[in-house]
PDB file of N, CA and C in Angstrom:
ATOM      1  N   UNK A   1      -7.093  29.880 -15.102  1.00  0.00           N
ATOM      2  CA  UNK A   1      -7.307  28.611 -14.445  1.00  0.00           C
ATOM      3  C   UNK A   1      -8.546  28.727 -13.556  1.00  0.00           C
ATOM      4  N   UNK A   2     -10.099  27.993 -13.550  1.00  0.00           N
ATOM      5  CA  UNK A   2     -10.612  28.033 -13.182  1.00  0.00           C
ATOM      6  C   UNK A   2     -10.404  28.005 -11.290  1.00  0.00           C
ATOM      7  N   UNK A   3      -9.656  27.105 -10.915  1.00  0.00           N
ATOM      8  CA  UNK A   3      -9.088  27.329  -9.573  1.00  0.00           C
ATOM      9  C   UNK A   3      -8.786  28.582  -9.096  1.00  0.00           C
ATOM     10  N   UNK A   4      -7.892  29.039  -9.798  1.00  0.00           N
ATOM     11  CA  UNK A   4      -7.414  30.250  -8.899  1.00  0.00           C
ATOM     12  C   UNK A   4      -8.405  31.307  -9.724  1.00  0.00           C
ATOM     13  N   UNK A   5      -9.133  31.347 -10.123  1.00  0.00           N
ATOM     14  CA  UNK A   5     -10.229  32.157 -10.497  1.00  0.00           C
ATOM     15  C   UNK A   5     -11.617  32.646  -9.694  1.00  0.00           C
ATOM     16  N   UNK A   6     -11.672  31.154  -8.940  1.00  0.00           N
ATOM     17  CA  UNK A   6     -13.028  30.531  -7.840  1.00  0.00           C
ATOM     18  C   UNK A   6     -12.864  31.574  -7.175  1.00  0.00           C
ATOM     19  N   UNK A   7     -14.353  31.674  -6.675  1.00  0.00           N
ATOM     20  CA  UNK A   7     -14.820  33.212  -5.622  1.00  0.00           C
ATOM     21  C   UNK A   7     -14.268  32.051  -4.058  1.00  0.00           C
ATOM     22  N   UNK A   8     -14.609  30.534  -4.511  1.00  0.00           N
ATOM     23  CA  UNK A   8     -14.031  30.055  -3.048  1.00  0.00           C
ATOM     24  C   UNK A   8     -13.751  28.984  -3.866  1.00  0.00           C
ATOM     25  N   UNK A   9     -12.666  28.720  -3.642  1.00  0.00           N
ATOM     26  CA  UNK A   9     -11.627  27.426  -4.186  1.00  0.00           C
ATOM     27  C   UNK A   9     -11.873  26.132  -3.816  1.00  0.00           C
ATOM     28  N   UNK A  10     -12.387  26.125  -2.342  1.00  0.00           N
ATOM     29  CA  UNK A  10     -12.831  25.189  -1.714  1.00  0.00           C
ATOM     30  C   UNK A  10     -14.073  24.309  -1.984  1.00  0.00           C
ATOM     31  N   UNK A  11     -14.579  25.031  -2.538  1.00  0.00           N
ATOM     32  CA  UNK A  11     -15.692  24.458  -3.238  1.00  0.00           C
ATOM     33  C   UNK A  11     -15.473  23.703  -4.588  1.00  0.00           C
ATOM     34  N   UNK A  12     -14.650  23.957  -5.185  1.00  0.00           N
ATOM     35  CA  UNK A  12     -13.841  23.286  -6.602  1.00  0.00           C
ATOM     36  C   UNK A  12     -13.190  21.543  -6.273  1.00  0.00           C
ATOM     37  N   UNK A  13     -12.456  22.175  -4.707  1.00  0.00           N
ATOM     38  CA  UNK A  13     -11.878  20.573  -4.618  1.00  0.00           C
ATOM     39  C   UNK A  13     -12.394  20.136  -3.242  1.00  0.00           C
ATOM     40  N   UNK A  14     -11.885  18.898  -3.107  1.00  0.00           N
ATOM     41  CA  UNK A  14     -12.572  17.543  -2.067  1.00  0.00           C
ATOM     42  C   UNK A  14     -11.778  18.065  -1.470  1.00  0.00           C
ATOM     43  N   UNK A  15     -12.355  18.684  -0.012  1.00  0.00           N
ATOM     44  CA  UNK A  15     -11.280  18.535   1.557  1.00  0.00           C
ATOM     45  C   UNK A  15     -10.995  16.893   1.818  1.00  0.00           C
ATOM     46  N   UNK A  16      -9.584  16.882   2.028  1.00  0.00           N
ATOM     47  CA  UNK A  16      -9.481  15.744   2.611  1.00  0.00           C
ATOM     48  C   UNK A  16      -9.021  15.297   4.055  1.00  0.00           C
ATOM     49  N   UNK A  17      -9.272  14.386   4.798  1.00  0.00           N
ATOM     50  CA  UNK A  17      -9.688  13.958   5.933  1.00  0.00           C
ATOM     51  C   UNK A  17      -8.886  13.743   6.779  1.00  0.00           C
ATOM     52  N   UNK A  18      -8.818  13.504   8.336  1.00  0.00           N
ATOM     53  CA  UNK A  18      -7.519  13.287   9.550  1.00  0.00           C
ATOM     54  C   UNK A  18      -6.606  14.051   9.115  1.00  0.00           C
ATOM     55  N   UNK A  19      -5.350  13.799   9.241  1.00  0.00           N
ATOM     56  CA  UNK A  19      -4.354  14.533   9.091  1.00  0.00           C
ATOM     57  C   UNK A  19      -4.395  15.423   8.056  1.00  0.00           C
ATOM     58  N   UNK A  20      -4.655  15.965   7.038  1.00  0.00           N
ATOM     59  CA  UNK A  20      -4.781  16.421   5.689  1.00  0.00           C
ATOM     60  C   UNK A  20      -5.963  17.061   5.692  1.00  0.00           C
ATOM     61  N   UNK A  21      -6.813  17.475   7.031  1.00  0.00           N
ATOM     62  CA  UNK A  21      -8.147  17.755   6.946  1.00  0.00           C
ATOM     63  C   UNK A  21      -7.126  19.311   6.586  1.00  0.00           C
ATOM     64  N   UNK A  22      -6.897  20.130   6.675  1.00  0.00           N
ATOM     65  CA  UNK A  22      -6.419  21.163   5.839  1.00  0.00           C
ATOM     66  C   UNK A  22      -5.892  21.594   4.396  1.00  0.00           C
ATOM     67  N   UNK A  23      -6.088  20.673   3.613  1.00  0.00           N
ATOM     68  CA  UNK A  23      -5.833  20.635   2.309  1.00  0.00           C
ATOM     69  C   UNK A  23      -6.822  20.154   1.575  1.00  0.00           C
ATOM     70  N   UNK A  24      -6.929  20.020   0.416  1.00  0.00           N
ATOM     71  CA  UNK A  24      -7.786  19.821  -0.192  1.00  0.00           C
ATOM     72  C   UNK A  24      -7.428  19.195  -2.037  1.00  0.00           C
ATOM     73  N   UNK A  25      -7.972  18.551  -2.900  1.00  0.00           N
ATOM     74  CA  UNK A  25      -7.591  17.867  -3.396  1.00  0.00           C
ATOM     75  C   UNK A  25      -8.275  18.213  -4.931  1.00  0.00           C
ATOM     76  N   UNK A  26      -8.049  19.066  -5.960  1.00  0.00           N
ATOM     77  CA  UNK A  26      -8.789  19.414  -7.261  1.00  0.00           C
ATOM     78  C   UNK A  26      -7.980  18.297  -8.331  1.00  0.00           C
ATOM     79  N   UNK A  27      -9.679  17.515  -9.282  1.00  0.00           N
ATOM     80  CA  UNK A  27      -9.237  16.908 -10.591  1.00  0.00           C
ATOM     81  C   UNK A  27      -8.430  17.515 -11.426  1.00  0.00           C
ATOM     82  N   UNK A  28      -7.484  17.360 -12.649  1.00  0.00           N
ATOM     83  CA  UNK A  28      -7.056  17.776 -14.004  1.00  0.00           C
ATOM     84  C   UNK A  28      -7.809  16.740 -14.878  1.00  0.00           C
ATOM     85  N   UNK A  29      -8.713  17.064 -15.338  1.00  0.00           N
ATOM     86  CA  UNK A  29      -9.024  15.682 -16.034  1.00  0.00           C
ATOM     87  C   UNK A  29      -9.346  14.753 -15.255  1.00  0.00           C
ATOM     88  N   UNK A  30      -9.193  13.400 -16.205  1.00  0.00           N
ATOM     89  CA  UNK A  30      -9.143  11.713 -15.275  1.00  0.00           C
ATOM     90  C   UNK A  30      -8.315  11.701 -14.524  1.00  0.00           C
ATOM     91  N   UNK A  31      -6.588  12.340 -14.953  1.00  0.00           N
ATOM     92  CA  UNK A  31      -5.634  11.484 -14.486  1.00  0.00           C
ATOM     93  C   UNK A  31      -5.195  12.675 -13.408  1.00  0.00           C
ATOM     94  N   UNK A  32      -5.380  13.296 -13.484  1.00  0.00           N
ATOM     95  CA  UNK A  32      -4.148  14.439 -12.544  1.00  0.00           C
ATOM     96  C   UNK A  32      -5.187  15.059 -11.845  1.00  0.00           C
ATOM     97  N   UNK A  33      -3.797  15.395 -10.357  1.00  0.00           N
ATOM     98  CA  UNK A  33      -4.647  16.160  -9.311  1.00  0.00           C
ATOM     99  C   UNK A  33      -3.665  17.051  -8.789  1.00  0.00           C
ATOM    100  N   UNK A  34      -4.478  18.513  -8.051  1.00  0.00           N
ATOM    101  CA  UNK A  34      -3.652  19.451  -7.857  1.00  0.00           C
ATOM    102  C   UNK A  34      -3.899  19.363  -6.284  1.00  0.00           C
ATOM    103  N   UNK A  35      -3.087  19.548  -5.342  1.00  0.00           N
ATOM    104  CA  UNK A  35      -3.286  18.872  -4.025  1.00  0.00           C
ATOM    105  C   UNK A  35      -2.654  20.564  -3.414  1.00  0.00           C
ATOM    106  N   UNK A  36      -3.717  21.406  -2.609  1.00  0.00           N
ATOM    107  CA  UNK A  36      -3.649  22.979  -1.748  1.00  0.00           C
ATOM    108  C   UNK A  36      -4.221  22.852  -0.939  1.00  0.00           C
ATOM    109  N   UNK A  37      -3.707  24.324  -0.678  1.00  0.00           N
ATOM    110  CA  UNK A  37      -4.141  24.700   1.186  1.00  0.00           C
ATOM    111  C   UNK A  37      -4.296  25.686   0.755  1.00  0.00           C
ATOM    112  N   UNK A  38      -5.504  26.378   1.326  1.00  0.00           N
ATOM    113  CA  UNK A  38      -6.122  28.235   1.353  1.00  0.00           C
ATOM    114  C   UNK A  38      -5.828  28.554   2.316  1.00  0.00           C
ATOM    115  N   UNK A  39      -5.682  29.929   2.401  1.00  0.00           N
ATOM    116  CA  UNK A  39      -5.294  31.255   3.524  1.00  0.00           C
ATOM    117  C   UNK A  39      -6.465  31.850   3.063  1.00  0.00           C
ATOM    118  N   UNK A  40      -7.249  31.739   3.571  1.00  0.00           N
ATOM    119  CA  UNK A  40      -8.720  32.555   3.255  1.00  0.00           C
ATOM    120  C   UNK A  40      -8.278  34.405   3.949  1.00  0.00           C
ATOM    121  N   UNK A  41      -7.360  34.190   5.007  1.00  0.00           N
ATOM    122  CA  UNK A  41      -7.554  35.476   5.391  1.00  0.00           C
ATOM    123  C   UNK A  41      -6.151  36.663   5.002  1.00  0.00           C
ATOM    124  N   UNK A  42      -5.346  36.100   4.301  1.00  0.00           N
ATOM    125  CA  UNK A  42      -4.527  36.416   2.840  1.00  0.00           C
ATOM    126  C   UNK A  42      -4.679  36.020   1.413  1.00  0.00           C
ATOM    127  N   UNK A  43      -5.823  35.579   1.492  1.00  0.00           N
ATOM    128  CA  UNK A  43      -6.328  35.238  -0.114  1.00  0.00           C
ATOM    129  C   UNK A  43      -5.350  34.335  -0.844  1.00  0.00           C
ATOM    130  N   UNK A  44      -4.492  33.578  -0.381  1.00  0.00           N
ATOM    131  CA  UNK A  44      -3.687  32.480  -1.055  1.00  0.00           C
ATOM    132  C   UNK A  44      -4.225  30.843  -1.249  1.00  0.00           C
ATOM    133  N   UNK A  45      -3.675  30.853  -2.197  1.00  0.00           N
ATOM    134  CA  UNK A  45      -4.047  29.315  -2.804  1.00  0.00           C
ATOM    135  C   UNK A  45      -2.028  28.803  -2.517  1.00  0.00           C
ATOM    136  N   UNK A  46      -2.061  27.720  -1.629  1.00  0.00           N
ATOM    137  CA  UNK A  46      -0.512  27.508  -1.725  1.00  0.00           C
ATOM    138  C   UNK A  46      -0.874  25.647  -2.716  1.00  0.00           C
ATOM    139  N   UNK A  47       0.047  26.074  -3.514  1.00  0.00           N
ATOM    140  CA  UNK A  47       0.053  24.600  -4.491  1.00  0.00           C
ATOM    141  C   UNK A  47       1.045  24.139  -3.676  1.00  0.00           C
ATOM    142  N   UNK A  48       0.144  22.541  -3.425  1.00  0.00           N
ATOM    143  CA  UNK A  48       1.536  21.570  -2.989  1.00  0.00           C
ATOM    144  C   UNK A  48       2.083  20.477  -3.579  1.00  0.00           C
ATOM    145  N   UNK A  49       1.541  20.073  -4.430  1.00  0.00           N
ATOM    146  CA  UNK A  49       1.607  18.987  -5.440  1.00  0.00           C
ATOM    147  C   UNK A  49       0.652  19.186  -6.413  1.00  0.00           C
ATOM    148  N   UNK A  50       1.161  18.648  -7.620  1.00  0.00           N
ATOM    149  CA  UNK A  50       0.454  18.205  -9.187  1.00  0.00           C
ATOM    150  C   UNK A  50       1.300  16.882  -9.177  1.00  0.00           C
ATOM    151  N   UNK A  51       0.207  16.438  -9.718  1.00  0.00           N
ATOM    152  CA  UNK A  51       0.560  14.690 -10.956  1.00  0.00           C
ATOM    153  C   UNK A  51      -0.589  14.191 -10.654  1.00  0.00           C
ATOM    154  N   UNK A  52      -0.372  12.906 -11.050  1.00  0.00           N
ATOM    155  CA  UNK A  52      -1.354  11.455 -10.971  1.00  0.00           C
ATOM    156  C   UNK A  52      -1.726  11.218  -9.374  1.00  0.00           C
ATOM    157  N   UNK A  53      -2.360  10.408  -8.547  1.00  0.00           N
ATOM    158  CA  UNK A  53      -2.733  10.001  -7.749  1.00  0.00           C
ATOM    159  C   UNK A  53      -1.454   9.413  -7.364  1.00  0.00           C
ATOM    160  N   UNK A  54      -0.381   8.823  -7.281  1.00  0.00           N
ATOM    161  CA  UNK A  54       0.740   8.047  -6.758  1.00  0.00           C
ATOM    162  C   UNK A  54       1.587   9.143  -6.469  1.00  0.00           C
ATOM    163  N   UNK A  55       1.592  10.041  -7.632  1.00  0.00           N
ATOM    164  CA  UNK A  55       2.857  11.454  -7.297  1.00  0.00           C
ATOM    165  C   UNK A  55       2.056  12.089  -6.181  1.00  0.00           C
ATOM    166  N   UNK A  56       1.400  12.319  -6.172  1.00  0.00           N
ATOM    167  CA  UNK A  56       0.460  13.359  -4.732  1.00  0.00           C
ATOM    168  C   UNK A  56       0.434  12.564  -3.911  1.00  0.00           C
ATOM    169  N   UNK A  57      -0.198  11.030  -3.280  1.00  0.00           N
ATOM    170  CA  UNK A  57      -0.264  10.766  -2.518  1.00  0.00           C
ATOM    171  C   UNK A  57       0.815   9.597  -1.825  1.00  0.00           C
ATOM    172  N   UNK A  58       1.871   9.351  -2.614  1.00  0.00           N
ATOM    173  CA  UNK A  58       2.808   8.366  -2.881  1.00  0.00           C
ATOM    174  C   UNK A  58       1.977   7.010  -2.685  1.00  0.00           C
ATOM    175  N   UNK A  59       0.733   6.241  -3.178  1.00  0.00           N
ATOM    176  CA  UNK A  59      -0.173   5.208  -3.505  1.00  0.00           C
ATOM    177  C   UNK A  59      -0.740   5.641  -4.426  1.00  0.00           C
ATOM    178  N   UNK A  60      -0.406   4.035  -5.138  1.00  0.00           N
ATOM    179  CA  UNK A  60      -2.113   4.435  -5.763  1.00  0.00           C
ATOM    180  C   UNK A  60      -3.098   3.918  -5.507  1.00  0.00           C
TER     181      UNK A  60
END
């Protein structure tokens, strides 16, 4: 998986903003998105959601 492959992950997906400024938001395609948080200083990628834009963000 190119994600968990990235020398920095963060660079793959959109940080997102106010509250959520700690997570960050990678495409699957058109339709799907994988919605994490990095531990840069344990090297973890924590997955918090997959699906469409409505399953991750409950809107669409």
């Amino acid at each position: 998986m190119e994600l968990e492959n990235a020398t920095d992950p963060a660079k793959l997906g959109v940080r997102k903003q106010g509250i959520l400024k700690d997570y960050y938001s990678y495409e699957v395609g058109r339709r799907f998105r994988i919605f994490y948080k990095l531990d840069y200083e344990h090297k973890i990628i924590e997955f918090i959601s997959l699906g469409d834009h409505k399953q991750v963000y409950g809107k669409d």
